[in-house]
C-alpha atoms as a PDB file:
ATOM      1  CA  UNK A   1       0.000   0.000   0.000  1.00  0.00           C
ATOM      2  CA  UNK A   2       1.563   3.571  -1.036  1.00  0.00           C
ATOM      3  CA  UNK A   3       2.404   5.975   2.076  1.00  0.00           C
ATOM      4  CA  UNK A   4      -0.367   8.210   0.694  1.00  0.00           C
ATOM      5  CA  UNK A   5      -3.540   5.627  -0.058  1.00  0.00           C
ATOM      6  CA  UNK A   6      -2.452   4.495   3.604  1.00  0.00           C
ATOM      7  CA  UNK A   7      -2.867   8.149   4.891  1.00  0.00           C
ATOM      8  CA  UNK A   8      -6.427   8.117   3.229  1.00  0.00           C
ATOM      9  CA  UNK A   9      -7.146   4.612   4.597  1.00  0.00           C
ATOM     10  CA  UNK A  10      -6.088   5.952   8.682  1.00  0.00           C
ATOM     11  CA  UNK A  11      -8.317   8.744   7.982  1.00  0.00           C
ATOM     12  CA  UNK A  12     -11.139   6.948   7.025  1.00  0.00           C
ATOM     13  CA  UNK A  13     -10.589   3.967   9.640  1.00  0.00           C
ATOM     14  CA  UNK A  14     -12.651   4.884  12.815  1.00  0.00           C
ATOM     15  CA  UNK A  15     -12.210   3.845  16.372  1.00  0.00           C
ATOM     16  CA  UNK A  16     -14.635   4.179  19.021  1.00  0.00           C
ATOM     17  CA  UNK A  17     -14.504   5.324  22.224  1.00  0.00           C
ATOM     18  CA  UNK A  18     -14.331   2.136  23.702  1.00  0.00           C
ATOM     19  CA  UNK A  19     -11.155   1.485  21.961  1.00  0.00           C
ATOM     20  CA  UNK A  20      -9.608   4.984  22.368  1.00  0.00           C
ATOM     21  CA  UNK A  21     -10.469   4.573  26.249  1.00  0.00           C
ATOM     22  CA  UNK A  22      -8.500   0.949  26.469  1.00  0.00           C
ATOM     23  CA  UNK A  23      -5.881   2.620  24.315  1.00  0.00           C
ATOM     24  CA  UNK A  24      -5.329   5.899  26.665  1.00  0.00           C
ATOM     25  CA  UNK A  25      -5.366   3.653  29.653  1.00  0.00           C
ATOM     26  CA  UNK A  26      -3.142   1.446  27.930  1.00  0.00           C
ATOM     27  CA  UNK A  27      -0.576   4.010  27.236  1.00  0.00           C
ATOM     28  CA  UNK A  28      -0.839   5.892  31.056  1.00  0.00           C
ATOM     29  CA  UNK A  29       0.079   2.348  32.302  1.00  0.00           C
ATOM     30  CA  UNK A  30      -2.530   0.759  33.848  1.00  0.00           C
ATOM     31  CA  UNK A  31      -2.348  -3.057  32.810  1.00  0.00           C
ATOM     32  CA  UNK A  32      -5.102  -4.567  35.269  1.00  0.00           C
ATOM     33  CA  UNK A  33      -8.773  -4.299  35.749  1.00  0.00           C
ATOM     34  CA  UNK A  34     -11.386  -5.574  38.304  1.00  0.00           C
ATOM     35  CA  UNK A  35     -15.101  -5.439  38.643  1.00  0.00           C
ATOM     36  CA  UNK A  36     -18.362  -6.537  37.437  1.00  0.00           C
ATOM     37  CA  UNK A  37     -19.314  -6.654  33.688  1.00  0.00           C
ATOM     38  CA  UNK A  38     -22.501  -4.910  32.025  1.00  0.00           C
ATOM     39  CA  UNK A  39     -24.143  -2.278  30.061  1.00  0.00           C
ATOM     40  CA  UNK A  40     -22.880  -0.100  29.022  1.00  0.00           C
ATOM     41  CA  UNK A  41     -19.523  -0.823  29.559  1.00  0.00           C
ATOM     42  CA  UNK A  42     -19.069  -4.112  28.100  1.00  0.00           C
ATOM     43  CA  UNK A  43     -17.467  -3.202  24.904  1.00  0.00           C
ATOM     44  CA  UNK A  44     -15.214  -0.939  26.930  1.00  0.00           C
ATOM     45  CA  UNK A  45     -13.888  -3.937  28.919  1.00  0.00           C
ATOM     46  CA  UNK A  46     -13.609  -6.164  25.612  1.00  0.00           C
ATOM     47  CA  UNK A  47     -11.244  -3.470  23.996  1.00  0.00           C
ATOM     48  CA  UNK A  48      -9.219  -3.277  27.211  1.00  0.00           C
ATOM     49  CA  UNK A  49      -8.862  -6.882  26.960  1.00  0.00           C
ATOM     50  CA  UNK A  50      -7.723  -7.015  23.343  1.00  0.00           C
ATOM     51  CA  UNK A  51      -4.657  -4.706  24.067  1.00  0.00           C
ATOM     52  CA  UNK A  52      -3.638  -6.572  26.795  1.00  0.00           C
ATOM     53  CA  UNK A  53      -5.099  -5.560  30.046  1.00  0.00           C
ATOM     54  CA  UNK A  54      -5.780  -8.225  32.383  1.00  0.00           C
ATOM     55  CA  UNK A  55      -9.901  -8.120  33.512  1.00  0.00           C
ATOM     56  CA  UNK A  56     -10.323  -9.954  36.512  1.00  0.00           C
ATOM     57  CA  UNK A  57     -14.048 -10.605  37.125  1.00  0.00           C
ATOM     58  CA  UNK A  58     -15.829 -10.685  40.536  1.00  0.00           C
ATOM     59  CA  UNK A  59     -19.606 -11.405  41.157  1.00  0.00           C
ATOM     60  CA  UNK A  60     -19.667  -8.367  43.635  1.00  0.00           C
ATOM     61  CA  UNK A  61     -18.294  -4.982  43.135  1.00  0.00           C
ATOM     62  CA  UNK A  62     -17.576  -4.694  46.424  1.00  0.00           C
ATOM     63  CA  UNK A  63     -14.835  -7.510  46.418  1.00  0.00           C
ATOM     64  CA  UNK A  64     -13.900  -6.283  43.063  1.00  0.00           C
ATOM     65  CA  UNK A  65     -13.156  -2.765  44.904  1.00  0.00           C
ATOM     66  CA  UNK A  66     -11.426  -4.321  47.685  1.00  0.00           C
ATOM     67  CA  UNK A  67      -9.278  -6.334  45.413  1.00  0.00           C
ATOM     68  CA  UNK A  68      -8.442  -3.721  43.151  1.00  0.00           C
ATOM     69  CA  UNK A  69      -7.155  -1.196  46.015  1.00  0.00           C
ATOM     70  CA  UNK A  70      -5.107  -3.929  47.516  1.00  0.00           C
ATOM     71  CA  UNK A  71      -3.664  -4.440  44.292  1.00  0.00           C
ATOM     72  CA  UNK A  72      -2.790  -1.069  43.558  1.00  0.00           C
ATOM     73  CA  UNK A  73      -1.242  -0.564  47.360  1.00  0.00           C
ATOM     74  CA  UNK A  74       1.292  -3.223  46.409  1.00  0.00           C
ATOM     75  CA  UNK A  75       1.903  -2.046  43.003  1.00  0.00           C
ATOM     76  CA  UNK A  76       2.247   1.428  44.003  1.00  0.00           C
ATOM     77  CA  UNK A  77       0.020   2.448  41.070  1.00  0.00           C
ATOM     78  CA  UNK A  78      -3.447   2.933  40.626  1.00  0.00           C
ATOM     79  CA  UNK A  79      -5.362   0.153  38.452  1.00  0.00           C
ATOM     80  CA  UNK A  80      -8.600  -0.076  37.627  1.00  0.00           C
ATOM     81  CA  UNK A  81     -12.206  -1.002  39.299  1.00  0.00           C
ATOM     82  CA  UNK A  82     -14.450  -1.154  36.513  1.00  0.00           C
ATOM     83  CA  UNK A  83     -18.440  -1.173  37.144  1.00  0.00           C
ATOM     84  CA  UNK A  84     -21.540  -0.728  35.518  1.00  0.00           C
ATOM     85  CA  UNK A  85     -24.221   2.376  36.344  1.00  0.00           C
ATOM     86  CA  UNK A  86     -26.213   3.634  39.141  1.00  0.00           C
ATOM     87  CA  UNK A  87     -26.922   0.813  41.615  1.00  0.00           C
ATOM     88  CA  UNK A  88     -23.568  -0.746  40.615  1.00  0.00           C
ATOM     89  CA  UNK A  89     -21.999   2.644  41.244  1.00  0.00           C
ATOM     90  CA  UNK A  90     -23.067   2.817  44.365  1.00  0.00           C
ATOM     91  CA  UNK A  91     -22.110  -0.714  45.425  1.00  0.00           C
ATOM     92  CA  UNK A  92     -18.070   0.378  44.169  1.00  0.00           C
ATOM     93  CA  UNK A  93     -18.283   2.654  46.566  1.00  0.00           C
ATOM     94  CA  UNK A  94     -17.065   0.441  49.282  1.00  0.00           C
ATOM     95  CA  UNK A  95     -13.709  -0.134  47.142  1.00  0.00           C
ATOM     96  CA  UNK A  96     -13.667   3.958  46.447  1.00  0.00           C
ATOM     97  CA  UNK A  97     -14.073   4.923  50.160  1.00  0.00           C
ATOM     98  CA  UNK A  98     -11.517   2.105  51.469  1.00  0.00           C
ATOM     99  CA  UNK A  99      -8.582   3.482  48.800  1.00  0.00           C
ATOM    100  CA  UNK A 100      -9.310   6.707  50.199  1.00  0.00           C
ATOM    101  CA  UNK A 101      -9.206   5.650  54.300  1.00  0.00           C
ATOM    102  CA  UNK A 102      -5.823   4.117  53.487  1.00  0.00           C
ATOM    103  CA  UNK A 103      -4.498   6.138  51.036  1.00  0.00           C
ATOM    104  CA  UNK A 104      -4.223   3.738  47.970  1.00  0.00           C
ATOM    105  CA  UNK A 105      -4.590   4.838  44.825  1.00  0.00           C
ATOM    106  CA  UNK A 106      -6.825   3.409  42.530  1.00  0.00           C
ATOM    107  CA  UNK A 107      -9.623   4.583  39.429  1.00  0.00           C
ATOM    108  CA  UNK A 108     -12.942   3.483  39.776  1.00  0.00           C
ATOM    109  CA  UNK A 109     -14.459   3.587  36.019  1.00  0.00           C
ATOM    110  CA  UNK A 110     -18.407   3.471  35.369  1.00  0.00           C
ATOM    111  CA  UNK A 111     -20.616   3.574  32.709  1.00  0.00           C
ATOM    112  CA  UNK A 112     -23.904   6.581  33.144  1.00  0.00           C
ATOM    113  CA  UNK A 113     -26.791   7.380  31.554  1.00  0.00           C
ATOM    114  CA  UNK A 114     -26.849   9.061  27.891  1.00  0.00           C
ATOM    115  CA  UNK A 115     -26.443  12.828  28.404  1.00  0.00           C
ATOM    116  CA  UNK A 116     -29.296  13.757  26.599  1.00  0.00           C
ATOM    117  CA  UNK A 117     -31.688  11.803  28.521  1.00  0.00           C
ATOM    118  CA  UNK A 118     -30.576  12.666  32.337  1.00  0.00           C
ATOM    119  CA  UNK A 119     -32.664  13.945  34.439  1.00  0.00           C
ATOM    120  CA  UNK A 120     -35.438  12.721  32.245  1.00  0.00           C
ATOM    121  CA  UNK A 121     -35.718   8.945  34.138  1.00  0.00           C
ATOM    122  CA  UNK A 122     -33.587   7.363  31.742  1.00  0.00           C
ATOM    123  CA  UNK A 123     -32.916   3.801  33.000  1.00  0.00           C
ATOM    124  CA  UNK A 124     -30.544   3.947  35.961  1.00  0.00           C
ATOM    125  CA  UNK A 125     -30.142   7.283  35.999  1.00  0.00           C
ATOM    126  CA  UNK A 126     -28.119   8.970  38.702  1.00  0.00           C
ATOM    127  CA  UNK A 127     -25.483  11.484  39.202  1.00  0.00           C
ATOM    128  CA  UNK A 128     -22.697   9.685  40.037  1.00  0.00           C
ATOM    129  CA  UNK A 129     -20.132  12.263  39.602  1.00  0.00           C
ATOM    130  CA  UNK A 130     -22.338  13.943  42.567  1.00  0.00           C
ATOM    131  CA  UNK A 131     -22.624  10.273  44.685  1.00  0.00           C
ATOM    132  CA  UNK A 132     -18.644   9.621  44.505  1.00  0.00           C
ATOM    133  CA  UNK A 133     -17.744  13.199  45.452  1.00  0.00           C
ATOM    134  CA  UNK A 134     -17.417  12.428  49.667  1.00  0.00           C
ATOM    135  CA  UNK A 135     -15.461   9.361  48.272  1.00  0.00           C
ATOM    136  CA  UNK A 136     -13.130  10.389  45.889  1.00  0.00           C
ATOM    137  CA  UNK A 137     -10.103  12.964  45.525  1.00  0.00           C
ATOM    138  CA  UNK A 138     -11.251  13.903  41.875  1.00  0.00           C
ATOM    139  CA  UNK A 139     -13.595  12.865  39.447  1.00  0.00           C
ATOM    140  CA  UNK A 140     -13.609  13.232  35.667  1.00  0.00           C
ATOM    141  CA  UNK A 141     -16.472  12.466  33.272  1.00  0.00           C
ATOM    142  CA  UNK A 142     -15.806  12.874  29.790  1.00  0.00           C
ATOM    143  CA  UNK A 143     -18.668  14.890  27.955  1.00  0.00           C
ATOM    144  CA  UNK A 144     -17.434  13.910  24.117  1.00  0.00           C
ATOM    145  CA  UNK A 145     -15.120  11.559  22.671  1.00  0.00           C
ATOM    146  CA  UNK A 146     -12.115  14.475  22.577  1.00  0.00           C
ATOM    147  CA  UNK A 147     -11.975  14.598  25.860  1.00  0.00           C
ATOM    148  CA  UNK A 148     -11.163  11.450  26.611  1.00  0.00           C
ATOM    149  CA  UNK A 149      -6.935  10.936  26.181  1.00  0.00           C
ATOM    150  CA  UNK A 150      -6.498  13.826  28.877  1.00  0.00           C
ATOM    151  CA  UNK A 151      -9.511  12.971  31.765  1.00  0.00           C
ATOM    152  CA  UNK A 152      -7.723   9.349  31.521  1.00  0.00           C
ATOM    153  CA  UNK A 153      -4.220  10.865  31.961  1.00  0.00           C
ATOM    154  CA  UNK A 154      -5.374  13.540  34.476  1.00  0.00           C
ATOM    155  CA  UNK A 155      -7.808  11.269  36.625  1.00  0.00           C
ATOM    156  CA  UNK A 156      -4.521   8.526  37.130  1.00  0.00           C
ATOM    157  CA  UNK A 157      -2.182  10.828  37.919  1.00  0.00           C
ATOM    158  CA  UNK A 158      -4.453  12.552  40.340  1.00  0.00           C
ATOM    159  CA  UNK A 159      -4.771   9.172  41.663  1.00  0.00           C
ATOM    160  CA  UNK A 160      -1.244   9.549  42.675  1.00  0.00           C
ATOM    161  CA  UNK A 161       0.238  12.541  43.561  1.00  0.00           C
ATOM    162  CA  UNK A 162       0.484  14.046  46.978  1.00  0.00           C
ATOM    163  CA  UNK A 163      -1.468  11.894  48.812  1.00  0.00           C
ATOM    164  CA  UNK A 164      -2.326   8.525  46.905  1.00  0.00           C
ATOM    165  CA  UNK A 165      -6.662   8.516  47.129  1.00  0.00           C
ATOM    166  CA  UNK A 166      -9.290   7.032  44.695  1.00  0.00           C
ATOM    167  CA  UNK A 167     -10.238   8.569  42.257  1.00  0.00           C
ATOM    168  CA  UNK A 168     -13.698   8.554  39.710  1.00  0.00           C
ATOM    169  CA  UNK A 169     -13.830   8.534  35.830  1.00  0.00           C
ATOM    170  CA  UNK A 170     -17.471   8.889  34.624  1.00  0.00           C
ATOM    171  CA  UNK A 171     -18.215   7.407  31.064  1.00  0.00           C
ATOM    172  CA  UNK A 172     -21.655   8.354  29.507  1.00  0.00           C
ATOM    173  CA  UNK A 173     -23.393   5.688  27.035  1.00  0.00           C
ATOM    174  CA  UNK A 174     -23.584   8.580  24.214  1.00  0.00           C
ATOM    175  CA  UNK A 175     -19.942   8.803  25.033  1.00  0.00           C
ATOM    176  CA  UNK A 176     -19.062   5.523  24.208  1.00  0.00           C
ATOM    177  CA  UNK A 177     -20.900   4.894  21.007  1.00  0.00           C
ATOM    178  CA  UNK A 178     -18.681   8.471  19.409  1.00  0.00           C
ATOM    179  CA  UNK A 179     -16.183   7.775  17.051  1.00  0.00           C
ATOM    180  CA  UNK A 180     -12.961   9.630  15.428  1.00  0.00           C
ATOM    181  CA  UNK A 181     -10.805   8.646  13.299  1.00  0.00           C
ATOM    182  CA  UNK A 182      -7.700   6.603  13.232  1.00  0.00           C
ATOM    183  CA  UNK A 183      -5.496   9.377  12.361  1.00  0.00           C
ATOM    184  CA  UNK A 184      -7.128  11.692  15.222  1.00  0.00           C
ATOM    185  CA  UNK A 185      -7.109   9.122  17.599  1.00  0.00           C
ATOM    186  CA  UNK A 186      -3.249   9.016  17.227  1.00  0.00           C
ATOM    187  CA  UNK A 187      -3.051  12.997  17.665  1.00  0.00           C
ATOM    188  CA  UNK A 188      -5.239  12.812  20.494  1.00  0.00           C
ATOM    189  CA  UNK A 189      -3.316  10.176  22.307  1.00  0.00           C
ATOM    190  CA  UNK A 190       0.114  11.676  20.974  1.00  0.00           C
ATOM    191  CA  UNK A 191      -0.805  15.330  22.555  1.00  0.00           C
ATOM    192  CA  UNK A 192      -1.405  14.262  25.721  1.00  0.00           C
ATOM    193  CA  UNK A 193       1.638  11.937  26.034  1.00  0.00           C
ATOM    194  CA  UNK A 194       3.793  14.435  25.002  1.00  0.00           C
ATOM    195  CA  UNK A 195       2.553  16.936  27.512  1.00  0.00           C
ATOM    196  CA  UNK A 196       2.192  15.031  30.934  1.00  0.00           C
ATOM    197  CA  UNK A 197       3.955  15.508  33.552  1.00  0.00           C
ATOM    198  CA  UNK A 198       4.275  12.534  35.932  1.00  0.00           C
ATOM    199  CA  UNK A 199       3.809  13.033  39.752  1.00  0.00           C
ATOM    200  CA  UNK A 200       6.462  13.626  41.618  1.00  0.00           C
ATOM    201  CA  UNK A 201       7.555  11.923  45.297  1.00  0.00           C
ATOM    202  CA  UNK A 202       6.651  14.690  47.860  1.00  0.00           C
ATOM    203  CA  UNK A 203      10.467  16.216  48.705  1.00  0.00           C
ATOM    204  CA  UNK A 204      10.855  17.344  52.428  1.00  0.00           C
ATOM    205  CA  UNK A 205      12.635  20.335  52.433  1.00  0.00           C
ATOM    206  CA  UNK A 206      16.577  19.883  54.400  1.00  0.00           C
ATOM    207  CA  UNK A 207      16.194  22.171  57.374  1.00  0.00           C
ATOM    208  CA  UNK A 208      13.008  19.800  58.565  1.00  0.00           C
ATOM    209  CA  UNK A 209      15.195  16.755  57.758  1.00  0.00           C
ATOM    210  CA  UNK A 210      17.973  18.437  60.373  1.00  0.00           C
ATOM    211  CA  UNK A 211      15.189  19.293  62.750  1.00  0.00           C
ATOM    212  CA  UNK A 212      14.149  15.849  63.141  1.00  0.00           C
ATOM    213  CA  UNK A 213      17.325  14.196  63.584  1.00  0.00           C
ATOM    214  CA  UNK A 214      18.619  17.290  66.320  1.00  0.00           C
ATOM    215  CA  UNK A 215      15.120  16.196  68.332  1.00  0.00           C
ATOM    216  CA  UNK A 216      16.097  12.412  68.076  1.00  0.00           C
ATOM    217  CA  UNK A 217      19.709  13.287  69.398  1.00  0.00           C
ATOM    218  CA  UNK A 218      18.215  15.052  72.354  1.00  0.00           C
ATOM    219  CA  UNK A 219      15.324  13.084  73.130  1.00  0.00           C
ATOM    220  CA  UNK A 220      15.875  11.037  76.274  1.00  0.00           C
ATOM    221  CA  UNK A 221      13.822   7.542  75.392  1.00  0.00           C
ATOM    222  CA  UNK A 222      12.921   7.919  71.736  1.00  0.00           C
ATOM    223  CA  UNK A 223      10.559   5.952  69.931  1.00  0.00           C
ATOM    224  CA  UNK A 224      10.273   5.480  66.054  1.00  0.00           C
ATOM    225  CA  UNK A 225       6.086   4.853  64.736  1.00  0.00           C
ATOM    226  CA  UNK A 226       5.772   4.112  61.103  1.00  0.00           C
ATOM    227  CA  UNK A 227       3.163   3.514  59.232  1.00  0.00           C
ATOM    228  CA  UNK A 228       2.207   2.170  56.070  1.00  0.00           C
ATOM    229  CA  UNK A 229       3.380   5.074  54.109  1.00  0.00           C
ATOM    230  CA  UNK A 230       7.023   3.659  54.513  1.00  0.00           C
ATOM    231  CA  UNK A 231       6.128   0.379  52.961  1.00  0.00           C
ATOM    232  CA  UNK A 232       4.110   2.587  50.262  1.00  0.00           C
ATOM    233  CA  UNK A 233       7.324   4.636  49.441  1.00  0.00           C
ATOM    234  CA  UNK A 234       9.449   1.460  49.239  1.00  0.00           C
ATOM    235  CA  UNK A 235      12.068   3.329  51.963  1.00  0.00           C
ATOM    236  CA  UNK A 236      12.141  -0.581  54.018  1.00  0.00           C
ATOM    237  CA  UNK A 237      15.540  -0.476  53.607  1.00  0.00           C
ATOM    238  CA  UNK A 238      16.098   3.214  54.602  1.00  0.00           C
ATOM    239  CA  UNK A 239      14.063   2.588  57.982  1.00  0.00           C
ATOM    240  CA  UNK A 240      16.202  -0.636  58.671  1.00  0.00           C
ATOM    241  CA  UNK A 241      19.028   1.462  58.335  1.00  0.00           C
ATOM    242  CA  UNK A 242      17.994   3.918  60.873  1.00  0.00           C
ATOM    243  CA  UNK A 243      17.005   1.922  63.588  1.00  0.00           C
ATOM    244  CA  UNK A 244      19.726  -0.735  63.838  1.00  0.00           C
ATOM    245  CA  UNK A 245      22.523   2.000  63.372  1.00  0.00           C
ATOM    246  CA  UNK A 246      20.869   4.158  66.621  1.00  0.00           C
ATOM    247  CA  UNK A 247      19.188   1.498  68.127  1.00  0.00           C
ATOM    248  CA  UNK A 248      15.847   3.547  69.029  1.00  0.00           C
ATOM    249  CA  UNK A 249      13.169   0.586  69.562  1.00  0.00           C
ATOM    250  CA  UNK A 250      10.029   1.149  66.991  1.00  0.00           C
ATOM    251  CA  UNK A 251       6.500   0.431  66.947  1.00  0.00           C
ATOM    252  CA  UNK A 252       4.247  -0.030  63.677  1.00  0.00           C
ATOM    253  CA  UNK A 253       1.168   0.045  63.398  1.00  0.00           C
ATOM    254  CA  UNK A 254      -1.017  -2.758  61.890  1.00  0.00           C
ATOM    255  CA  UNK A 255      -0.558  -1.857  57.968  1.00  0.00           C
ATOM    256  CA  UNK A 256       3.324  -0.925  58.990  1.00  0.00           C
ATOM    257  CA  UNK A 257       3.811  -4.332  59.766  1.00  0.00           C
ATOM    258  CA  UNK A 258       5.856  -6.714  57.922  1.00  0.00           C
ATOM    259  CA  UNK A 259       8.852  -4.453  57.373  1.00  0.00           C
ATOM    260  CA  UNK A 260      10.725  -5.918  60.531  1.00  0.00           C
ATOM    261  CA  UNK A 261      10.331  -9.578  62.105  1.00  0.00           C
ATOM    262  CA  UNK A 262       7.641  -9.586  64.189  1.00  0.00           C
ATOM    263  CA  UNK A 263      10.475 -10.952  66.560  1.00  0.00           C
ATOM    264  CA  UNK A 264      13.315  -7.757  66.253  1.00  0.00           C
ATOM    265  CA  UNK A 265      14.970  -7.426  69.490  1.00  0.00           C
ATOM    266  CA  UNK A 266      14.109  -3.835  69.225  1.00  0.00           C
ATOM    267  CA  UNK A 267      10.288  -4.070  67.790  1.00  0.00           C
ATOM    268  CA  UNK A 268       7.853  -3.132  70.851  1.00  0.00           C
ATOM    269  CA  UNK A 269       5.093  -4.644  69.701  1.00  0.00           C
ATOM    270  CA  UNK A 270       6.814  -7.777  71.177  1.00  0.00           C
ATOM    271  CA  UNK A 271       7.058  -6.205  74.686  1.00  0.00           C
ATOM    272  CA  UNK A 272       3.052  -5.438  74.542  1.00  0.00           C
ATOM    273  CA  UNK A 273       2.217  -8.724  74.207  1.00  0.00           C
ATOM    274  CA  UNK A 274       3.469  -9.849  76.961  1.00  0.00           C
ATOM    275  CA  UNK A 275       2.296  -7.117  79.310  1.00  0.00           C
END
């Protein structure tokens, strides 16, 4: 095929939103996907599927929410929970709400209502964008196919940076059926690549840094709590560091565990349990 009757065959090839979705998800780096399958977000989940992200199905979106935010606290990236509308919506929000409690990132995705018809009793109807909101550190819904590209990119790294909280990505039926075509898919995809910035790790500024370590050198019986923000970070080895070349005993707490034995000398968790 000549470079130019291959130009006119891109522009004429369409690809829905469905597949520009999978594609801009694809490309931000999300490569797993839990939840519970049905209109109108079936296709979406197909597409995903056929680029190679991994759909693991549950028979309750709850689980599926659970799951995923687990997932995405060991990964250190936020994944997908993918439901359907309104009553489904609502059920995710156990998932949504426990990523945000623990500060785990993770995107719940669901399918609404067609634009047109809301607020008119359309089947399932309900503002989700309005139900997530006490749940969620931002929410995105995509009002036309062009949008798309950037509310994926924006809505994951939201996800992420500063403190790691769900997040919501709203997809309307009338949404999903738009098309573009292949060419403008590419430019879509291509301008919003080319623009992001990735989160950054918060930086602590030096001066706090040498305020913490002049009040461990003058505290009397010092005691190091971590959390599950040092496991988050990956800084295991950091922490190790610091309390076997001072010796100052530590205490984590439950989601902090596992970074020491349960059964280091200087852990005292050990010493409660036998009080």
């Amino acid at each position: 095929m000549a470079d130019s009757d291959r130009k006119i065959h891109d522009s004429q090839t369409l690809v829905d939103d469905n597949l520009l979705t999978a594609k801009a998800f694809t490309a931000a780096g999300v490569t797993h996907m839990f939840g519970v399958l049905g209109i109108p977000v079936t296709s979406f989940a197909s597409r995903a599927v056929s680029i190679g992200i991994l759909f693991l199905a549950f028979h309750n979106e709850q689980s599926a929410g659970y799951a995923a935010s687990a997932y995405d606290y060991l990964t250190g990236k936020p994944d997908l929970l993918l439901i359907v509308s309104s009553p489904s919506c609502v059920h995710g929000l156990v998932g949504l709400s426990n990523a945000a409690a623990n500060t785990w990132p993770m995107v719940m995705i669901s399918g609404s209502c067609d634009q047109a018809d809301f607020d008119r009793g359309d089947f399932q109807e309900l503002d989700q964008v309005a139900a997530v909101e006490p749940f969620s550190k931002f929410s995105a819904k995509a009002t036309d196919i062009s949008q798309i590209p950037k509310s994926v990119f924006k809505v994951l790294d939201q996800a992420l940076s500063g403190r790691p909280d769900g997040c919501y990505f709203d997809l309307p039926t009338d949404v999903l059926h738009q098309t573009v075509s292949q060419s403008e898919a590419k430019s879509l995809l291509a301008a919003v690549e080319n623009s992001r910035t990735k989160p950054q790790s918060p930086s602590v500024e030096p001066s706090l840094i040498e305020k913490a370590v002049s009040l461990l050198r003058q505290a009397k019986r010092p005691l190091i709590v971590f959390r599950k923000e040092v496991a988050f970070a990956r800084v295991e080895n950091s922490i190790k560091t610091l309390v076997e070349s001072t010796g100052i005993p530590f205490l984590p707490t439950p989601m902090g565990k596992g970074l020491f034995p349960d059964m280091h000398e200087l852990d005292r968790c050990v010493v409660a349990l036998y009080w």
